[in-house]
N, C-alpha and C. Protein backbone atom coordinates (compact mmCIF):
# COMPACT_ATOMS: atom_id res chain seq x y z
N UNK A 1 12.29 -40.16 16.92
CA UNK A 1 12.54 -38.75 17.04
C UNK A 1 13.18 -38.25 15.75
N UNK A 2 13.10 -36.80 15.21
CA UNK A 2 13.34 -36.52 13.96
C UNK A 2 15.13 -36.26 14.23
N UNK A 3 15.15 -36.26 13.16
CA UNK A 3 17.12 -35.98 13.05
C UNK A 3 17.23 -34.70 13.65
N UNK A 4 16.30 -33.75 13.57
CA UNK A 4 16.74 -32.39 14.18
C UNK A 4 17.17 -31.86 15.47
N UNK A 5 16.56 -33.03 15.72
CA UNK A 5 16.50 -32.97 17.70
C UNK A 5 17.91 -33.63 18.50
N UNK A 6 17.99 -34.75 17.56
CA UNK A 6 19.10 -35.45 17.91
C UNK A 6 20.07 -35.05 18.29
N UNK A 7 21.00 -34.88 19.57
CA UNK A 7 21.66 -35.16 20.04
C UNK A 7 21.60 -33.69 21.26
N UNK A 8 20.07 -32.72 20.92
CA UNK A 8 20.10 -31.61 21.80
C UNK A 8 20.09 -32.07 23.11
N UNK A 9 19.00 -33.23 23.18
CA UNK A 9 18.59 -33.51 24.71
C UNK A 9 18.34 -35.26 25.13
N UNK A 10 18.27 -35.82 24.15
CA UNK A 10 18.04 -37.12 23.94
C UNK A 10 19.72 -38.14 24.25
N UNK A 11 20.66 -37.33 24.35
CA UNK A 11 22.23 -38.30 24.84
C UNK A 11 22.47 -38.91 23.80
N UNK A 12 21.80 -38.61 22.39
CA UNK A 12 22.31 -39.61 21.36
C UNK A 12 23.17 -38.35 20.36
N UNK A 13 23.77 -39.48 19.48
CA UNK A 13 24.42 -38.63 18.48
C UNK A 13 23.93 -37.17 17.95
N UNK A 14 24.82 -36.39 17.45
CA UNK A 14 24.23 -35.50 16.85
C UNK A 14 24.05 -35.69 15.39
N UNK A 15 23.33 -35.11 14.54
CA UNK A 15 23.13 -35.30 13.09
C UNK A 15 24.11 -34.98 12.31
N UNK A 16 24.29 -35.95 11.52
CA UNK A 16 25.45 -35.30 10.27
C UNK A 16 24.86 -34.07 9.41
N UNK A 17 26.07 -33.33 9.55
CA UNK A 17 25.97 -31.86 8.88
C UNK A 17 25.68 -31.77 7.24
N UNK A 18 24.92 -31.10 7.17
CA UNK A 18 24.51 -30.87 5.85
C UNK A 18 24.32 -30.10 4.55
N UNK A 19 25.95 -29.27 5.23
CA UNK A 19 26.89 -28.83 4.32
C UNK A 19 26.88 -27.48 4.42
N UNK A 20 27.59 -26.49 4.12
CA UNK A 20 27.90 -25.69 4.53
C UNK A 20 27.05 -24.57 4.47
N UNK A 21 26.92 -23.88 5.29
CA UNK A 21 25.85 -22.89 5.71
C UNK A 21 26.06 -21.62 4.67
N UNK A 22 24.47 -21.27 4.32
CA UNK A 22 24.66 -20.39 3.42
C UNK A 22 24.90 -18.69 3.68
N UNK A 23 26.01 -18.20 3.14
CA UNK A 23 26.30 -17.16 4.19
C UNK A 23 26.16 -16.32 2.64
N UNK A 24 25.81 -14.47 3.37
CA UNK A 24 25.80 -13.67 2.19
C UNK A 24 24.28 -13.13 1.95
N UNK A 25 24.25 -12.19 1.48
CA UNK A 25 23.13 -11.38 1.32
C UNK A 25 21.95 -12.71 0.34
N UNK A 26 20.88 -12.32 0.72
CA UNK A 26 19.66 -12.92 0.02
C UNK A 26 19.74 -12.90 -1.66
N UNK A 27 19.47 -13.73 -2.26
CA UNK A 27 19.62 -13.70 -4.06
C UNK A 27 18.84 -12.39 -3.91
N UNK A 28 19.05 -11.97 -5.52
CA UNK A 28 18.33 -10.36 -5.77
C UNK A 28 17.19 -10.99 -6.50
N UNK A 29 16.25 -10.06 -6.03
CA UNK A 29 14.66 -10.66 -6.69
C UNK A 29 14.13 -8.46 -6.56
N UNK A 30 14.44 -8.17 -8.17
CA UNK A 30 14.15 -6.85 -8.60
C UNK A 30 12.45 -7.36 -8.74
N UNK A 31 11.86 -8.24 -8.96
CA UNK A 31 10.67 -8.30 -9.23
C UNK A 31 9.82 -7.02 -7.96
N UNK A 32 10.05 -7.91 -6.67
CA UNK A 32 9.96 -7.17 -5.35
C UNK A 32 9.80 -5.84 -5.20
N UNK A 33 11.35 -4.88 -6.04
CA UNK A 33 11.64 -3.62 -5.60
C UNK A 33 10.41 -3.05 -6.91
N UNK A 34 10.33 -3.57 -7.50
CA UNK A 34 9.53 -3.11 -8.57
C UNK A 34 7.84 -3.30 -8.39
N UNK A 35 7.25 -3.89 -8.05
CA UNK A 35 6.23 -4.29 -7.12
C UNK A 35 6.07 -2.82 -5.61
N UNK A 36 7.09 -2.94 -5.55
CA UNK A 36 7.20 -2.01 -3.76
C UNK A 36 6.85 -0.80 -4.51
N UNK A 37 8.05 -0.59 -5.63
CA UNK A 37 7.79 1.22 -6.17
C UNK A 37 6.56 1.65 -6.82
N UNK A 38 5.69 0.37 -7.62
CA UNK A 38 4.63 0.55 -8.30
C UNK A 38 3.39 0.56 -7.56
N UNK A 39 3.45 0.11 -6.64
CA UNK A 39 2.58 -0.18 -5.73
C UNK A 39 2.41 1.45 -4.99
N UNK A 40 3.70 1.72 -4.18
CA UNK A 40 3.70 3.05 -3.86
C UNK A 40 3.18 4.17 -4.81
N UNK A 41 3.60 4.25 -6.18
CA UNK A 41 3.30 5.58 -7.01
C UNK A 41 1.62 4.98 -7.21
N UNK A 42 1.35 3.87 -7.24
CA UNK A 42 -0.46 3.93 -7.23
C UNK A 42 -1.10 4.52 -6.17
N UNK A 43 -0.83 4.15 -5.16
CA UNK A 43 -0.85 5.08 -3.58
C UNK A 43 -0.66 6.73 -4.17
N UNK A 44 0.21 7.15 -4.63
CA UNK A 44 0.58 8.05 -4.22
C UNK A 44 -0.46 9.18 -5.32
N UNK A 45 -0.56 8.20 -6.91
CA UNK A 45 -1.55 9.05 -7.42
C UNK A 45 -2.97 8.76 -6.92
N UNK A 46 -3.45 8.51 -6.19
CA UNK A 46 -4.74 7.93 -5.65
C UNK A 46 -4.96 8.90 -5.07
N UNK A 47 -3.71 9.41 -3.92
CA UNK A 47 -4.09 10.53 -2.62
C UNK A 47 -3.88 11.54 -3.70
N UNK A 48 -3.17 11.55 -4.51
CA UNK A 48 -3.37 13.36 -5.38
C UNK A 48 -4.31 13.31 -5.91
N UNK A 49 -5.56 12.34 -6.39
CA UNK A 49 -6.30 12.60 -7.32
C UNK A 49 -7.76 13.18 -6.65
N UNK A 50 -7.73 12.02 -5.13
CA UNK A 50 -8.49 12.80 -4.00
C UNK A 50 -8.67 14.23 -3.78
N UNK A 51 -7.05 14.48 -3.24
CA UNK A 51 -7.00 16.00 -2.77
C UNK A 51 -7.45 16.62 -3.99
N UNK A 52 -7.41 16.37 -5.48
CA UNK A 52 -7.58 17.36 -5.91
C UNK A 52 -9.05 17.19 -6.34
N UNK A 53 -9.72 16.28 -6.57
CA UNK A 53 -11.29 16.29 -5.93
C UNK A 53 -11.96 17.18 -5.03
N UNK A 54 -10.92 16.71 -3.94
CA UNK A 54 -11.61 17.66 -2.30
C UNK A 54 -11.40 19.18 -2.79
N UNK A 55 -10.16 19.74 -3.03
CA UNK A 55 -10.16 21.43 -3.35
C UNK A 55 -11.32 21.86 -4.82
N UNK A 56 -11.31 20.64 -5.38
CA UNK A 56 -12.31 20.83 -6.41
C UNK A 56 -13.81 20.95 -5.50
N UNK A 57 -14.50 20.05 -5.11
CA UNK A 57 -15.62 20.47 -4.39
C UNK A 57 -15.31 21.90 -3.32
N UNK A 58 -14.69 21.94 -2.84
CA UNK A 58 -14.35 22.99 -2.04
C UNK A 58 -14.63 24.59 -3.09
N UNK A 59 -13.79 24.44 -3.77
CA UNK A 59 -13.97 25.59 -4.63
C UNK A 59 -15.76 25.87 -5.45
N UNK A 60 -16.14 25.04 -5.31
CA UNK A 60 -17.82 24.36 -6.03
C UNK A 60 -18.48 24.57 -4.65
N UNK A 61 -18.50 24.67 -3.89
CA UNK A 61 -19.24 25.06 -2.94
C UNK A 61 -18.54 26.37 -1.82
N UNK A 62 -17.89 27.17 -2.58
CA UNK A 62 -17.76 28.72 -2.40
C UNK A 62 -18.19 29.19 -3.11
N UNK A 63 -18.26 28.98 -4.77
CA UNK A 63 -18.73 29.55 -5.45
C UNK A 63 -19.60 28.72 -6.68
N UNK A 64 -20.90 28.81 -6.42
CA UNK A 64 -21.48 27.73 -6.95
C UNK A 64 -22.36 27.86 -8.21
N UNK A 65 -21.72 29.40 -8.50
CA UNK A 65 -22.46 29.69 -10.03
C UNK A 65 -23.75 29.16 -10.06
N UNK A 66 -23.93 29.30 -12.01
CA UNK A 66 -25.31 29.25 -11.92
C UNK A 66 -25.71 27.99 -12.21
N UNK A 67 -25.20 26.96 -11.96
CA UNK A 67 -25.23 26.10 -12.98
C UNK A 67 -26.79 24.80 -12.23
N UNK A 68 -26.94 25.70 -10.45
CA UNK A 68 -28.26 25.02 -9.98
C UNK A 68 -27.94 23.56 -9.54
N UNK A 69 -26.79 23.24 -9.39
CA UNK A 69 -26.83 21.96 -8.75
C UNK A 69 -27.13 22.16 -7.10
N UNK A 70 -26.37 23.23 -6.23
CA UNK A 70 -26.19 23.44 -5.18
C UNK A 70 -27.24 24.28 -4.55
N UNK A 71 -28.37 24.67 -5.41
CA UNK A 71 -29.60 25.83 -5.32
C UNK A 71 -30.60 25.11 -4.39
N UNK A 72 -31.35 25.45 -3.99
CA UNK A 72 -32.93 25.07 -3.40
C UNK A 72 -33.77 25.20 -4.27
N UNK A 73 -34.61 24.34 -4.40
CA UNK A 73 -35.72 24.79 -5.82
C UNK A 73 -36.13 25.71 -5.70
N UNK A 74 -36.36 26.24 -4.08
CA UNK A 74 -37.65 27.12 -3.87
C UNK A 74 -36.55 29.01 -3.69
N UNK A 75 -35.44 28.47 -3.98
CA UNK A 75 -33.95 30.05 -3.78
C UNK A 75 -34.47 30.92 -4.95
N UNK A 76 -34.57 32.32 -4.60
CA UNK A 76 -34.97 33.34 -5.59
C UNK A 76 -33.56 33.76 -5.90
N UNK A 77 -32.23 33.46 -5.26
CA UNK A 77 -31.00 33.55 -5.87
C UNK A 77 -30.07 33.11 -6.38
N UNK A 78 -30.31 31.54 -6.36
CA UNK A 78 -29.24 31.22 -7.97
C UNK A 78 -30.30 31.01 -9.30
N UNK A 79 -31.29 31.52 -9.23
CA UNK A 79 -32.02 31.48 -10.78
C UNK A 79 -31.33 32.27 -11.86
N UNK A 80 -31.33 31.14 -12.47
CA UNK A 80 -30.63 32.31 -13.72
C UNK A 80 -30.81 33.36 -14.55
């Protein structure tokens, strides 16, 4: 049986201790927070670059000038 178990349920000794327990906040690892924030502002310019895509088509298909992308070949009204 492994040392870990020893002495929970088995009636035998318990394991010698293996020194003092580590108490106190986690080491600092800035790598992480820096990763979290960069990660987020890529997110965050991704969704602005969208939205401003989407109001861009939006505005391109209210007003779709002459420029004939949005025309019917056969439309007698966006000819230029």
């Amino acid at each position: 049986m492994s040392p870990r178990y020893a002495g929970r349920h088995t009636g035998q000794a318990e394991a010698p201790d293996t020194g003092p327990a580590r108490t106190g906040p986690p080491p600092a690892r800035p790598w992480r927070k820096v990763a979290l924030w960069v990660g987020l502002a890529a997110c965050a310019a991704f969704t602005l670059y969208v939205l401003a895509s989407l109001f861009g088509l939006l505005h391109d298909l209210d007003h779709p000038g002459n420029d004939g992308w949005l025309c019917s070949p056969d439309s007698s009204t966006c000819r230029p």
